[in-house]
Protein backbone atom coordinates (compact mmCIF):
# COMPACT_ATOMS: atom_id res chain seq x y z
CA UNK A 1 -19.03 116.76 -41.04
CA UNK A 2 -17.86 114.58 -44.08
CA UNK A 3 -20.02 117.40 -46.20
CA UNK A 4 -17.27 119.95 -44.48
CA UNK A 5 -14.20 117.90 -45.28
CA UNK A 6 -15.58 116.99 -49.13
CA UNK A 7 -15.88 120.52 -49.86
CA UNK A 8 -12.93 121.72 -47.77
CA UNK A 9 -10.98 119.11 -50.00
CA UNK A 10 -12.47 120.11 -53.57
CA UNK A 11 -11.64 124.13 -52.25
CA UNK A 12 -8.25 122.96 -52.02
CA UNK A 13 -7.95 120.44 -54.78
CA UNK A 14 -9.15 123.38 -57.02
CA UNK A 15 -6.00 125.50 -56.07
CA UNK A 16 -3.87 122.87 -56.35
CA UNK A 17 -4.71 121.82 -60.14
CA UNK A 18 -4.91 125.55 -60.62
CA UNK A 19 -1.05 126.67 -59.42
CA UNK A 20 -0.11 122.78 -61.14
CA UNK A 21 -1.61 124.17 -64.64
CA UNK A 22 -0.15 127.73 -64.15
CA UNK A 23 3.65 126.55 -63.57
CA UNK A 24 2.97 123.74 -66.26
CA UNK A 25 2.26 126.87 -68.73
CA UNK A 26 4.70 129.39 -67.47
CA UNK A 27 7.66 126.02 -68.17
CA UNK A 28 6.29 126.11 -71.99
CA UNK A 29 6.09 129.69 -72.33
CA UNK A 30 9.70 130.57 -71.22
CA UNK A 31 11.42 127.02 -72.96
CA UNK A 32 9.34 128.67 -76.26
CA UNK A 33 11.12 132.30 -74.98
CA UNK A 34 14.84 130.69 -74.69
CA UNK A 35 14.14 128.51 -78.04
CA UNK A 36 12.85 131.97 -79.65
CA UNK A 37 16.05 133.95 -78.99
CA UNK A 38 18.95 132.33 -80.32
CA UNK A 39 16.92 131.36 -83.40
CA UNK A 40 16.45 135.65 -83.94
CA UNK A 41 19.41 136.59 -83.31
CA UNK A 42 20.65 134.29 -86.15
CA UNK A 43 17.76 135.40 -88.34
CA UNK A 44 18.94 138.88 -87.42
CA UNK A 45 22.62 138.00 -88.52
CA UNK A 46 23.97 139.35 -84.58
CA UNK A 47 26.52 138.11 -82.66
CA UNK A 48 26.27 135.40 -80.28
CA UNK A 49 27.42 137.76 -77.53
CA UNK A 50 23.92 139.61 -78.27
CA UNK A 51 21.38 138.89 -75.48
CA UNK A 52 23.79 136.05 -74.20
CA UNK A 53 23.04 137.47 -70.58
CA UNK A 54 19.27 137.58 -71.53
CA UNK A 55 19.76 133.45 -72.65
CA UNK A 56 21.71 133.19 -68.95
CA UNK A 57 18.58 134.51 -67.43
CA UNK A 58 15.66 132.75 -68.95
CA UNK A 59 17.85 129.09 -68.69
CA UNK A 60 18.07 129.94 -64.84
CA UNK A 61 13.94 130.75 -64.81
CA UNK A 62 13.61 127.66 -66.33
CA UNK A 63 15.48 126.02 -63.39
CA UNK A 64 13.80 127.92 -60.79
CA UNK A 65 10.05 126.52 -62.58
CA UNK A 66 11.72 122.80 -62.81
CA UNK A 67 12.10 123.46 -58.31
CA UNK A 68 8.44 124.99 -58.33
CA UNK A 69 6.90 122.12 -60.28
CA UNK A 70 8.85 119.65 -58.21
CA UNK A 71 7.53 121.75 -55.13
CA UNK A 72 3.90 121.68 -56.51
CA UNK A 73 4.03 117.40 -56.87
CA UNK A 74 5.71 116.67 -53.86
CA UNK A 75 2.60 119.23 -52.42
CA UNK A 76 0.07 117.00 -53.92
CA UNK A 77 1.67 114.11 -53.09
CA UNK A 78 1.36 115.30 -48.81
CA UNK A 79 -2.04 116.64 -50.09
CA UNK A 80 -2.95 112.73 -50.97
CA UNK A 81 -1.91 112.04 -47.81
CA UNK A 82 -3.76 114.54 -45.94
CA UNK A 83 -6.64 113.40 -47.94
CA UNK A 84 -6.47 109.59 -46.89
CA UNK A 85 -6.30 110.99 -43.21
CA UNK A 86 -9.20 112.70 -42.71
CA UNK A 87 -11.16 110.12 -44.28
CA UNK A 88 -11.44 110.66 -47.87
CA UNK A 89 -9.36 108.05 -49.79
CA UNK A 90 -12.06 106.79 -51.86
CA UNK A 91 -12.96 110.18 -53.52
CA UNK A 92 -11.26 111.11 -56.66
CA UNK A 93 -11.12 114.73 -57.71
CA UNK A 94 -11.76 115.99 -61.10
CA UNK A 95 -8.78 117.93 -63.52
CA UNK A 96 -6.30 115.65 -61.57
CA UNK A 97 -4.01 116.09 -64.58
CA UNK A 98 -0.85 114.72 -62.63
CA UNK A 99 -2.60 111.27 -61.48
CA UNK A 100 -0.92 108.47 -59.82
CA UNK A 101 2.86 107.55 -60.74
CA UNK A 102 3.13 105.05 -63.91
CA UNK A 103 3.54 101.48 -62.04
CA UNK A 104 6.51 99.20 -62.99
CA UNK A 105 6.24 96.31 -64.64
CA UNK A 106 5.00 92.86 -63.28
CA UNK A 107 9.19 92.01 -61.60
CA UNK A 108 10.45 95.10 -62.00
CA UNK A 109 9.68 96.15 -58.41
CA UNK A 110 12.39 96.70 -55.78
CA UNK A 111 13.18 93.69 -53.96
CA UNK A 112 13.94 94.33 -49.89
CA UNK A 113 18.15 93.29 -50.03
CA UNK A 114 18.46 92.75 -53.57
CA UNK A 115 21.11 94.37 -55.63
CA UNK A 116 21.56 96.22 -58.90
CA UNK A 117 23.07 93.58 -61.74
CA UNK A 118 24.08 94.89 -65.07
CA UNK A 119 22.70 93.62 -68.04
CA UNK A 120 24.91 92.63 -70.80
């Protein structure tokens, strides 16, 4: 049975780093597209009016990819989850290219109560 779950996990660990990589790469390749175009259509000596819809459109993609990826972490983060409940907390999964969160700083955790100060 724990045979079933490992493998059930890695199946779906797989897919997971998979879709993470694929959004990861279609963020770079449109921020490249939306850098590319203004920069041509000065080389090109156009208007800025030229392809200013096209600039609307790729700016919005790039929103819509900034959702997905935030989709595709909070999915591995219930993933962890899902992994710790049926029993497999101690295995780690290769290509995990998101990992765990960066921790804070010795003091620099939340304290239950406290309150924000300003530093001067």
């Amino acid at each position: 049975m724990l045979k079933q779950r490992r493998q059930a996990a890695e199946t779906v660990a797989e897919a997971l780093f998979a879709a993470e990589k694929a959004i990861d790469a279609a963020i770079a390749s449109t921020a490249a597209l939306a850098g590319l175009m203004p920069t041509t259509r000065q080389q090109a000596n156009l208007s800025a009016l030229i392809g200013q819809d096209a600039i609307m459109s790729t700016i919005n993609t790039m929103q819509a990819l900034g959702a997905a990826r935030e989709n595709i972490v909070t999915t591995h983060k219930h993933l962890s989850v899902a992994q710790h409940d049926i029993g497999l907390s101690a295995v780690s999964f290769e290509d995990d290219g998101f990992g765990e969160a960066p921790r804070k700083p010795e003091g620099m955790a939340a304290k239950p109560g406290g309150r924000l100060t300003i530093a001067a």
